[in-house]
C-alpha atoms as a PDB file:
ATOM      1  CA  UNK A   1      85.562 220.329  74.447  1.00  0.00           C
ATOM      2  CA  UNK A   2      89.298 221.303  72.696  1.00  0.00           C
ATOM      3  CA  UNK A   3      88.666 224.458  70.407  1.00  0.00           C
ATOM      4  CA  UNK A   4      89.930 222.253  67.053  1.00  0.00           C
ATOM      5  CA  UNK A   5      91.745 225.330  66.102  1.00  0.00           C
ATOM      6  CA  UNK A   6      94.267 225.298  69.541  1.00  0.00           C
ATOM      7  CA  UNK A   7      94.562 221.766  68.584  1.00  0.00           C
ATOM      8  CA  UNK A   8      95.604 222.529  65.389  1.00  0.00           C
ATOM      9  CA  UNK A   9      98.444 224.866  66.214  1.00  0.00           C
ATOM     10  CA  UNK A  10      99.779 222.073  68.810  1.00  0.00           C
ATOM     11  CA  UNK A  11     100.585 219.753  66.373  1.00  0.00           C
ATOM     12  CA  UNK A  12     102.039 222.607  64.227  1.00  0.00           C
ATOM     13  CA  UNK A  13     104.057 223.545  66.716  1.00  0.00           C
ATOM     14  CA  UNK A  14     105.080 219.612  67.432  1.00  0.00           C
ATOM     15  CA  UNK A  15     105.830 218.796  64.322  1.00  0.00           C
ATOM     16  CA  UNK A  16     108.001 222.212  63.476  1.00  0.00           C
ATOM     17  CA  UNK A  17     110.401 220.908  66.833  1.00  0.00           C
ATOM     18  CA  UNK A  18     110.433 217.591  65.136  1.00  0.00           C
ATOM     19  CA  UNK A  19     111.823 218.793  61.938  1.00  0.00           C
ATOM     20  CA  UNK A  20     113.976 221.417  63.903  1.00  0.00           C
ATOM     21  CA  UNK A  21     117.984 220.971  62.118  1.00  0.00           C
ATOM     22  CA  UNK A  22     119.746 219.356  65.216  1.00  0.00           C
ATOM     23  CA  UNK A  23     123.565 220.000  65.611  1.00  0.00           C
ATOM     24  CA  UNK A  24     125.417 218.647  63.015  1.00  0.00           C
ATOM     25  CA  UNK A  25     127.843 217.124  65.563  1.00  0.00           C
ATOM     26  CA  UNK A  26     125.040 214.937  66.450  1.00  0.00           C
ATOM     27  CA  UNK A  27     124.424 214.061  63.169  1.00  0.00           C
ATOM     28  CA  UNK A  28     125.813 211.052  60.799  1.00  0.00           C
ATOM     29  CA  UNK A  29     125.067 210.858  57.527  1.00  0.00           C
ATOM     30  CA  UNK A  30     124.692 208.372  55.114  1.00  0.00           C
ATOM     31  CA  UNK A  31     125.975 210.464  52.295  1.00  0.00           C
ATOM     32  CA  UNK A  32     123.335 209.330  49.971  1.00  0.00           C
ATOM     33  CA  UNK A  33     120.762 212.475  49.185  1.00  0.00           C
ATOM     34  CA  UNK A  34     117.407 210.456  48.822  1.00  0.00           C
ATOM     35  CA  UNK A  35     118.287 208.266  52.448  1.00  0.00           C
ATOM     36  CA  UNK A  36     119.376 211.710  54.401  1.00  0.00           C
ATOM     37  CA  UNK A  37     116.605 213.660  52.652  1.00  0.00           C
ATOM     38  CA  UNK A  38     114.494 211.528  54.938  1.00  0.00           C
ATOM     39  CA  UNK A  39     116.142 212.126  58.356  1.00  0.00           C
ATOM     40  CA  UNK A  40     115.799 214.241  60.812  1.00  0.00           C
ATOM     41  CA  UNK A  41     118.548 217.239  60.330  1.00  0.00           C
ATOM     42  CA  UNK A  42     119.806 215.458  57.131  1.00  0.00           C
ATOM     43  CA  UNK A  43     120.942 212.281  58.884  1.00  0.00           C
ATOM     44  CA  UNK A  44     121.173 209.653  61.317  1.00  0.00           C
ATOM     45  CA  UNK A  45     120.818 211.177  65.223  1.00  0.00           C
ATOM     46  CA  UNK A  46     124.020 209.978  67.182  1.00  0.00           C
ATOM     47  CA  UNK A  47     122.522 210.072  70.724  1.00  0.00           C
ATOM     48  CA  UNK A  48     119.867 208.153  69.706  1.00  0.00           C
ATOM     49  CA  UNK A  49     117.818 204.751  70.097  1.00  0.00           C
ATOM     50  CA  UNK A  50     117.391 203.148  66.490  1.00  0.00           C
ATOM     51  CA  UNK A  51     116.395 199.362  66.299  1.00  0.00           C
ATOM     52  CA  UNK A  52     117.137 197.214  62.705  1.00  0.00           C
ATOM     53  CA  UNK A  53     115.917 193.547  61.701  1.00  0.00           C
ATOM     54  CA  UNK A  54     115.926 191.227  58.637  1.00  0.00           C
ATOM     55  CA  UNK A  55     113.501 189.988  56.165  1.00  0.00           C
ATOM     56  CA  UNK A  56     112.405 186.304  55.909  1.00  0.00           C
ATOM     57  CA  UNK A  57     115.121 184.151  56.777  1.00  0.00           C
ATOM     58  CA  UNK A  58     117.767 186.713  57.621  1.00  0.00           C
ATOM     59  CA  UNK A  59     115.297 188.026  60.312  1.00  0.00           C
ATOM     60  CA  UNK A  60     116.615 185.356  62.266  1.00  0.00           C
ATOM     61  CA  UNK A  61     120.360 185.092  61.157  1.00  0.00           C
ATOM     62  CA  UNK A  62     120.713 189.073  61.249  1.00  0.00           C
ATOM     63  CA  UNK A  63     123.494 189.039  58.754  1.00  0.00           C
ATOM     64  CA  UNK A  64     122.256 192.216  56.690  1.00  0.00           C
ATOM     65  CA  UNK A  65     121.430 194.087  59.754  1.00  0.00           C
ATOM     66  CA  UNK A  66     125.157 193.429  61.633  1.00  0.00           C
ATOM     67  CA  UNK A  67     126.759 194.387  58.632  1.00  0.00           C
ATOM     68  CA  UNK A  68     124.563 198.084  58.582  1.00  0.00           C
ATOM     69  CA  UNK A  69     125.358 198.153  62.186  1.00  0.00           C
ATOM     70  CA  UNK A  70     128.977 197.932  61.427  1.00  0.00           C
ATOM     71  CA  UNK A  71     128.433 200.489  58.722  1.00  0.00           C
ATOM     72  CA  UNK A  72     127.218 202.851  60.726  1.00  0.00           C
ATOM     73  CA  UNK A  73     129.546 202.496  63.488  1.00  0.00           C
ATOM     74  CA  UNK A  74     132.642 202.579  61.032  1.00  0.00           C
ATOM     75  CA  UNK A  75     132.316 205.644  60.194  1.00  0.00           C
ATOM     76  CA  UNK A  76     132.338 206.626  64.473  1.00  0.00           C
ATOM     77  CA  UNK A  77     135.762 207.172  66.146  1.00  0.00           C
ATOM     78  CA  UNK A  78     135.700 205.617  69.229  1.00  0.00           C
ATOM     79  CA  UNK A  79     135.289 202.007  70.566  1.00  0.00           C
ATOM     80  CA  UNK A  80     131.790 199.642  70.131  1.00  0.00           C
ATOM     81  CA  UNK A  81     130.414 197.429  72.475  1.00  0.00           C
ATOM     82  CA  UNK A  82     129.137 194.445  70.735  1.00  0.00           C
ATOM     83  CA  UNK A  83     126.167 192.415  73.002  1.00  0.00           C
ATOM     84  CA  UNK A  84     125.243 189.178  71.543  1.00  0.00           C
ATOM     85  CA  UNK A  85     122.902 186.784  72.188  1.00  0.00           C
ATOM     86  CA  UNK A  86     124.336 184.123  69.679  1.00  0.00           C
ATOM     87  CA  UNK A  87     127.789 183.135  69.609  1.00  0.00           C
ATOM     88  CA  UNK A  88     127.354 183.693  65.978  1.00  0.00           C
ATOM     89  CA  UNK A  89     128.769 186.828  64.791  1.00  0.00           C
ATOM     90  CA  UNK A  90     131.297 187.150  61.856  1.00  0.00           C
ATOM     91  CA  UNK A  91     133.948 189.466  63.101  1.00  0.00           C
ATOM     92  CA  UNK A  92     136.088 189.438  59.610  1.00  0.00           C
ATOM     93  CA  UNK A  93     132.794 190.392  58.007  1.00  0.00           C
ATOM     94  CA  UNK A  94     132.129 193.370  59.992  1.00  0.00           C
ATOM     95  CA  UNK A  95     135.847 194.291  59.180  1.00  0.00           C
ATOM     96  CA  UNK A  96     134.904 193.904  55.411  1.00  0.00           C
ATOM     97  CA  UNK A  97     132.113 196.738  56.291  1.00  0.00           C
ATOM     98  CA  UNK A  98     134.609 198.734  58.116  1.00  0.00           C
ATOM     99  CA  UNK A  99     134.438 198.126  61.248  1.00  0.00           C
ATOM    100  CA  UNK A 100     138.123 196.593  62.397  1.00  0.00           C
ATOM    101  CA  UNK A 101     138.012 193.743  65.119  1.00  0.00           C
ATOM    102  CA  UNK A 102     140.220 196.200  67.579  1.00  0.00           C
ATOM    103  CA  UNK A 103     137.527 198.208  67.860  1.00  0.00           C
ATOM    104  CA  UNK A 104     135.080 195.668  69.431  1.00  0.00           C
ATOM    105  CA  UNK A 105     134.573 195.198  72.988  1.00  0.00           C
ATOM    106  CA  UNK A 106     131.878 191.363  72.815  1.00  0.00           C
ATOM    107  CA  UNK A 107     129.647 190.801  75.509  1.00  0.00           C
ATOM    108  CA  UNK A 108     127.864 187.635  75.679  1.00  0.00           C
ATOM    109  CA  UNK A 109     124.235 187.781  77.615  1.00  0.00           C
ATOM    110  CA  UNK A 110     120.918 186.440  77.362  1.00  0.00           C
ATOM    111  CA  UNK A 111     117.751 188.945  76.539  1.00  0.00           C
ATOM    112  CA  UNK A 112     117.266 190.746  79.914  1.00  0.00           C
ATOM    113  CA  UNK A 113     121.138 191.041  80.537  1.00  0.00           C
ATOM    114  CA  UNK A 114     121.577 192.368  77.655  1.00  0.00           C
ATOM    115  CA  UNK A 115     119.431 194.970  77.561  1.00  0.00           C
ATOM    116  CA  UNK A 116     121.037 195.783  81.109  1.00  0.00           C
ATOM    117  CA  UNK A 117     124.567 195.531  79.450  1.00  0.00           C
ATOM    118  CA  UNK A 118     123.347 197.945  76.874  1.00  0.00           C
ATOM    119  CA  UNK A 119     122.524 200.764  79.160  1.00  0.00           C
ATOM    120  CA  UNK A 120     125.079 200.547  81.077  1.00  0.00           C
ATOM    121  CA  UNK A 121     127.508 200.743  77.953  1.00  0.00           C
ATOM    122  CA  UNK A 122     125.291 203.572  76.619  1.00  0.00           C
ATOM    123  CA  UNK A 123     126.121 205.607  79.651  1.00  0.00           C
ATOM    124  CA  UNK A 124     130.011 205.062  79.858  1.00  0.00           C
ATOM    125  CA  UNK A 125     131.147 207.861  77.853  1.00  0.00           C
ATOM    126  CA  UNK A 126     134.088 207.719  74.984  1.00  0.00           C
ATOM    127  CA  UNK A 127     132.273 204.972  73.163  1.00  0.00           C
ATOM    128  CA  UNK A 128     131.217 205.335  69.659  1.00  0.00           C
ATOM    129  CA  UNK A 129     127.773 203.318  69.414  1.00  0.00           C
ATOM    130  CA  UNK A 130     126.351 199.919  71.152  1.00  0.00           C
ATOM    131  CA  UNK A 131     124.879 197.216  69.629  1.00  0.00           C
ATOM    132  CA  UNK A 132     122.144 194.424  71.467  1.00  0.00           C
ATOM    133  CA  UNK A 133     120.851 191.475  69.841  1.00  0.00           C
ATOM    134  CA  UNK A 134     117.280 190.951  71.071  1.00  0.00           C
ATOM    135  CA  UNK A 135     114.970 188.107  70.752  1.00  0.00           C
ATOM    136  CA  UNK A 136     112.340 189.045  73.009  1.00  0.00           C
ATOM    137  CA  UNK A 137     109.475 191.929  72.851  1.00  0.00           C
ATOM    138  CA  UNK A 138     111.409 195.558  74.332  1.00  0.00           C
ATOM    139  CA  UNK A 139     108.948 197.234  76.700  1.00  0.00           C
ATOM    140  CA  UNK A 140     108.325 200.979  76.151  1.00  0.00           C
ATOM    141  CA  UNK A 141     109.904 202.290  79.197  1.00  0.00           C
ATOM    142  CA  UNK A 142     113.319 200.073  78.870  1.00  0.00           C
ATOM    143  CA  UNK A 143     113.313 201.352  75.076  1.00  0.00           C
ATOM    144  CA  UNK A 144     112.746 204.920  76.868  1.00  0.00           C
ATOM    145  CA  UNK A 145     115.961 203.824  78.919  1.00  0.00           C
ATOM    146  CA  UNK A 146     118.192 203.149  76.492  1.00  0.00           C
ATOM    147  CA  UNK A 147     116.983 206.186  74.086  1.00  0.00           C
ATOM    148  CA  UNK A 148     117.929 208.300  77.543  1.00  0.00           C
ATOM    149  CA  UNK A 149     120.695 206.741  78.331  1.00  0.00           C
ATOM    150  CA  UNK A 150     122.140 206.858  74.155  1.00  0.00           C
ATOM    151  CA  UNK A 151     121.258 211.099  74.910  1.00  0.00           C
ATOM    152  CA  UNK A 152     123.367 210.866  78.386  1.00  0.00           C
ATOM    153  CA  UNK A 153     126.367 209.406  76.856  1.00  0.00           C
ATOM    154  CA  UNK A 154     126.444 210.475  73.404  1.00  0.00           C
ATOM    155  CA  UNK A 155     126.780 206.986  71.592  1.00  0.00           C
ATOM    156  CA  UNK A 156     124.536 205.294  69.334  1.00  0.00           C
ATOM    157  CA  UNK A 157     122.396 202.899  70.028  1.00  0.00           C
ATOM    158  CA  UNK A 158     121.349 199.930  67.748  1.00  0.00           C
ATOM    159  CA  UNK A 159     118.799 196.804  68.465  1.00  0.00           C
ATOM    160  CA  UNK A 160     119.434 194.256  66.272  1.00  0.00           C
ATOM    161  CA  UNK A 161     115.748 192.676  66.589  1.00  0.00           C
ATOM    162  CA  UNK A 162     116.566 188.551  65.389  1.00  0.00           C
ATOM    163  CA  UNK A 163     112.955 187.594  65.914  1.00  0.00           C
ATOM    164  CA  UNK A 164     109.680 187.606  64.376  1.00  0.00           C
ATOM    165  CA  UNK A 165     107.623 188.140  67.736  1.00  0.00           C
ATOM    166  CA  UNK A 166     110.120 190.242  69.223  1.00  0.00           C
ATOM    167  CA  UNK A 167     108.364 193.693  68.867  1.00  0.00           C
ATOM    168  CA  UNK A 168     109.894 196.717  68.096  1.00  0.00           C
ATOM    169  CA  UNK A 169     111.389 199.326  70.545  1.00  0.00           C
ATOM    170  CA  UNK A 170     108.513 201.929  70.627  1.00  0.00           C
ATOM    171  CA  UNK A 171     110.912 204.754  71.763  1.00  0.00           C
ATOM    172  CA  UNK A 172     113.142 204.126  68.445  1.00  0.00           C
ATOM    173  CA  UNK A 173     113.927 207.363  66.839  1.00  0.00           C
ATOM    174  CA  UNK A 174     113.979 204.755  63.501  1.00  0.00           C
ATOM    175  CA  UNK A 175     113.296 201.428  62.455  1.00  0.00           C
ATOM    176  CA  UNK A 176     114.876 200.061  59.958  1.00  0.00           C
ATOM    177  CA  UNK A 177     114.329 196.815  57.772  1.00  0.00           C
ATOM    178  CA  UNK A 178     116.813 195.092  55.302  1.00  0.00           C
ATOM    179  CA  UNK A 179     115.941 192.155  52.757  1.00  0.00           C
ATOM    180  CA  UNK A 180     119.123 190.510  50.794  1.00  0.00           C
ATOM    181  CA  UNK A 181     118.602 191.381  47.544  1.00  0.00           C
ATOM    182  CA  UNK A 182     120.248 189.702  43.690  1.00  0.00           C
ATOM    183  CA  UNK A 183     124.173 190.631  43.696  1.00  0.00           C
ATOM    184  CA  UNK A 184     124.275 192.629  40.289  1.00  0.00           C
ATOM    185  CA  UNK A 185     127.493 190.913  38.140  1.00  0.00           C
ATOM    186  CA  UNK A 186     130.736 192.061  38.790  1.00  0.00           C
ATOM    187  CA  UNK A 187     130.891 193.142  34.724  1.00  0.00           C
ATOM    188  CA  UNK A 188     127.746 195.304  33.755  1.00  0.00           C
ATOM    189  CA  UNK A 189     128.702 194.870  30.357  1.00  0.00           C
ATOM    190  CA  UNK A 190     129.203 191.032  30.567  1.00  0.00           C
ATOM    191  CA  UNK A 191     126.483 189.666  32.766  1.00  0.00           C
ATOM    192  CA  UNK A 192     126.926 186.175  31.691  1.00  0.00           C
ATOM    193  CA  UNK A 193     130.330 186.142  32.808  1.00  0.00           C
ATOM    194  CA  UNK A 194     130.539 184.747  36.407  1.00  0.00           C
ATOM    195  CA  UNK A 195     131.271 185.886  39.668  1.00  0.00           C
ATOM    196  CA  UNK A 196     129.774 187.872  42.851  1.00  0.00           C
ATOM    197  CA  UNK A 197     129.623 191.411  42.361  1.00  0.00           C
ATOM    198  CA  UNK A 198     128.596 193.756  45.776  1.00  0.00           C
ATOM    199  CA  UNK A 199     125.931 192.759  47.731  1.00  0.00           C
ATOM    200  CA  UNK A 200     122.470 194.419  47.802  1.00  0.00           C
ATOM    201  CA  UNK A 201     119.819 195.039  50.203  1.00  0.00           C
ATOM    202  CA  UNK A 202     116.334 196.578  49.992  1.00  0.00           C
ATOM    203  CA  UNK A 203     116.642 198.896  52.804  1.00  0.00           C
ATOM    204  CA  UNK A 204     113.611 200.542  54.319  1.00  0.00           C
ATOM    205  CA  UNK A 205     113.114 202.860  56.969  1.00  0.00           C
ATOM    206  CA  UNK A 206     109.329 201.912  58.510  1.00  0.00           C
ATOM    207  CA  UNK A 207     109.677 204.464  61.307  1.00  0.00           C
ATOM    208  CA  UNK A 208     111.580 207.884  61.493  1.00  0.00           C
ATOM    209  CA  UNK A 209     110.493 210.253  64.446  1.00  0.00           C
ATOM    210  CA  UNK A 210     110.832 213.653  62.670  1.00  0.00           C
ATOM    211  CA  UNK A 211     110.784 212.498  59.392  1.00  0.00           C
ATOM    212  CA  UNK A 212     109.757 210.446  56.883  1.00  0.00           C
ATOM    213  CA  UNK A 213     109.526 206.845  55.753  1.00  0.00           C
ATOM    214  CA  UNK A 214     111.329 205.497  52.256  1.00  0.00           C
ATOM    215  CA  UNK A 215     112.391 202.396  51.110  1.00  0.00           C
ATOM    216  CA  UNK A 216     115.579 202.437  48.328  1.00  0.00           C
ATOM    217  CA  UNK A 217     117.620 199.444  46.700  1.00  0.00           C
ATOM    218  CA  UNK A 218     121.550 199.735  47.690  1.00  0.00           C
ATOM    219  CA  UNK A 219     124.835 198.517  47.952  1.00  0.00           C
ATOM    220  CA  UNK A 220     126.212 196.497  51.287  1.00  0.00           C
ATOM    221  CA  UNK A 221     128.567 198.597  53.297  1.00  0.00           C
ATOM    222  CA  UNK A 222     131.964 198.903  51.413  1.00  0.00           C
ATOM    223  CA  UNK A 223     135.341 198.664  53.453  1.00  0.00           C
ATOM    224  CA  UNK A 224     134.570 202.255  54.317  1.00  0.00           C
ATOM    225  CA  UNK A 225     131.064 201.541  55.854  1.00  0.00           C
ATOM    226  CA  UNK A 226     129.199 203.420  53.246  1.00  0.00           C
ATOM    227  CA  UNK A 227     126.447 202.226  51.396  1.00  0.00           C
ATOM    228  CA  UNK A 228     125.983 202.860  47.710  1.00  0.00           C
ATOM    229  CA  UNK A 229     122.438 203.914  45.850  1.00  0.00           C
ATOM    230  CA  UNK A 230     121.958 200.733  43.340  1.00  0.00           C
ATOM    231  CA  UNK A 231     120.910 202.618  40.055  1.00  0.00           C
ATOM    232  CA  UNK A 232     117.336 202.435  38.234  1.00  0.00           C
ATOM    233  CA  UNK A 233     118.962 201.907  34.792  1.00  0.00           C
ATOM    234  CA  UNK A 234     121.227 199.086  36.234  1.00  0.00           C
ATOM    235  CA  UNK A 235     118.172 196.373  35.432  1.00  0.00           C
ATOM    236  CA  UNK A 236     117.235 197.954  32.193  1.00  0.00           C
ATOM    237  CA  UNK A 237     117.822 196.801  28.647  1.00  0.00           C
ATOM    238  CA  UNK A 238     119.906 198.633  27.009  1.00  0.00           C
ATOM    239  CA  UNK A 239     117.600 201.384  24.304  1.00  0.00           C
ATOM    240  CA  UNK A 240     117.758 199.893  20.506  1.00  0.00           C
ATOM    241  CA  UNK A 241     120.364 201.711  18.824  1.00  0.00           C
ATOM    242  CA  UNK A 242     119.241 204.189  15.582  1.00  0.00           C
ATOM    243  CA  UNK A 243     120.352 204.664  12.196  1.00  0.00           C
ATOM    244  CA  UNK A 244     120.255 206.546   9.822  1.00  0.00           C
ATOM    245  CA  UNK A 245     119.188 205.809   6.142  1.00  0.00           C
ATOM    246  CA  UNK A 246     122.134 206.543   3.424  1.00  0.00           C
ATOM    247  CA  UNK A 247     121.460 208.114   0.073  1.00  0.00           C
END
């Protein structure tokens, strides 16, 4: 039987190299305190498998997810190779989150290929991140492949899960999940007056491999590809205002 106590110094020992700082080269952060407080070195790995997916209906349209995607990847030098499943992707909208259209390198390829196309993308060095739409349940060792192969090459590597049953990449350093959220109004003083002000998400990180989990209301991706912490007082009333008697 294990002596509990040389156990018990293991998984001390595990957990310390889990929460070791990693380079800050290969390191992207959000800029957002309470989001990188929760990462691994104080931010997003680079050479790194992550996997994000929608809530409820966007699950299956994956706009809140592209648009983090192209976030992230805005903020990259380098080119991005795009794999898509669906032939329908919004290229001015990932240019509204920063990402410009001369940047993108599409590939069009159904679940298996694209998985394929991935790796081999994740491997060709000088590129900034690759994206894959899947649809279809990612076994552990191809989501070991493409975590390998994002370490090899240096790039980024995001699966943009766009179904229900497809289940998650097991070797994901993260997993994120993104539900559309009420657009506050484009005048916090005014709310009745009418308009769209930024988009919101409820963004929550379910799995993060040398860190913790969290969950935080934000701002869409500006042209810039940064997010933008929604505040707690935004959906208050305003306190009653005080006076003073006179006399």
């Amino acid at each position: 039987m294990s002596n509990p106590k040389t156990l018990e110094r293991l998984r001390g020992s595990i957990a310390r190299i889990e929460r070791a700082k990693l380079d800050p080269v290969d390191i992207l952060p959000f800029g957002i305190p309470e989001i990188d407080a929760a990462l691994p070195g104080g931010g997003l790995p680079v050479a790194a498998l992550h996997e994000v997916s929608g809530t409820g209906i966007d699950l299956e349209f994956g706009a809140a997810p592209a648009l983090f995607a192209a976030g992230i990847l805005a903020r990259r030098p380098g080119p991005v190779l795009w794999v898509l499943q669906q032939t329908d992707l919004f290229a001015p909208a990932l240019a509204a989150a920063g990402l410009h259209p001369d940047r993108v390198i599409y590939a069009e390829a159904g679940h298996a290929d694209a998985l394929l196309a991935m790796e081999e993308g994740l491997r060709h060095p000088g590129l900034a991140g690759v994206v894959a739409e899947v649809s279809a349940p990612v076994s552990l060792t191809v989501s070991r492949r493409l975590h390998l192969a994002a370490q090899a090459g240096g790039a980024i590597a995001l699966l943009l899960r766009r179904r229900a049953d497809a289940q998650g990449a097991l070797a994901a350093v993260t997993r994120w999940r993104i539900g559309p959220q009420p657009s506050a109004p484009p005048l916090p003083h005014a709310p009745e007056t009418p308009g769209l002000g930024r988009l919101c998400w409820h963004l929550e990180l379910t799995r993060c491999r040398g860190g913790r989990t969290g969950s935080w209301m934000v701002e869409a991706c500006d042209a810039s590809g940064c997010l933008g912490l929604v505040s707690p007082l935004a959906d208050r009333s305003a306190a009653p205002a005080s006076f003073e008697a006179v006399g």
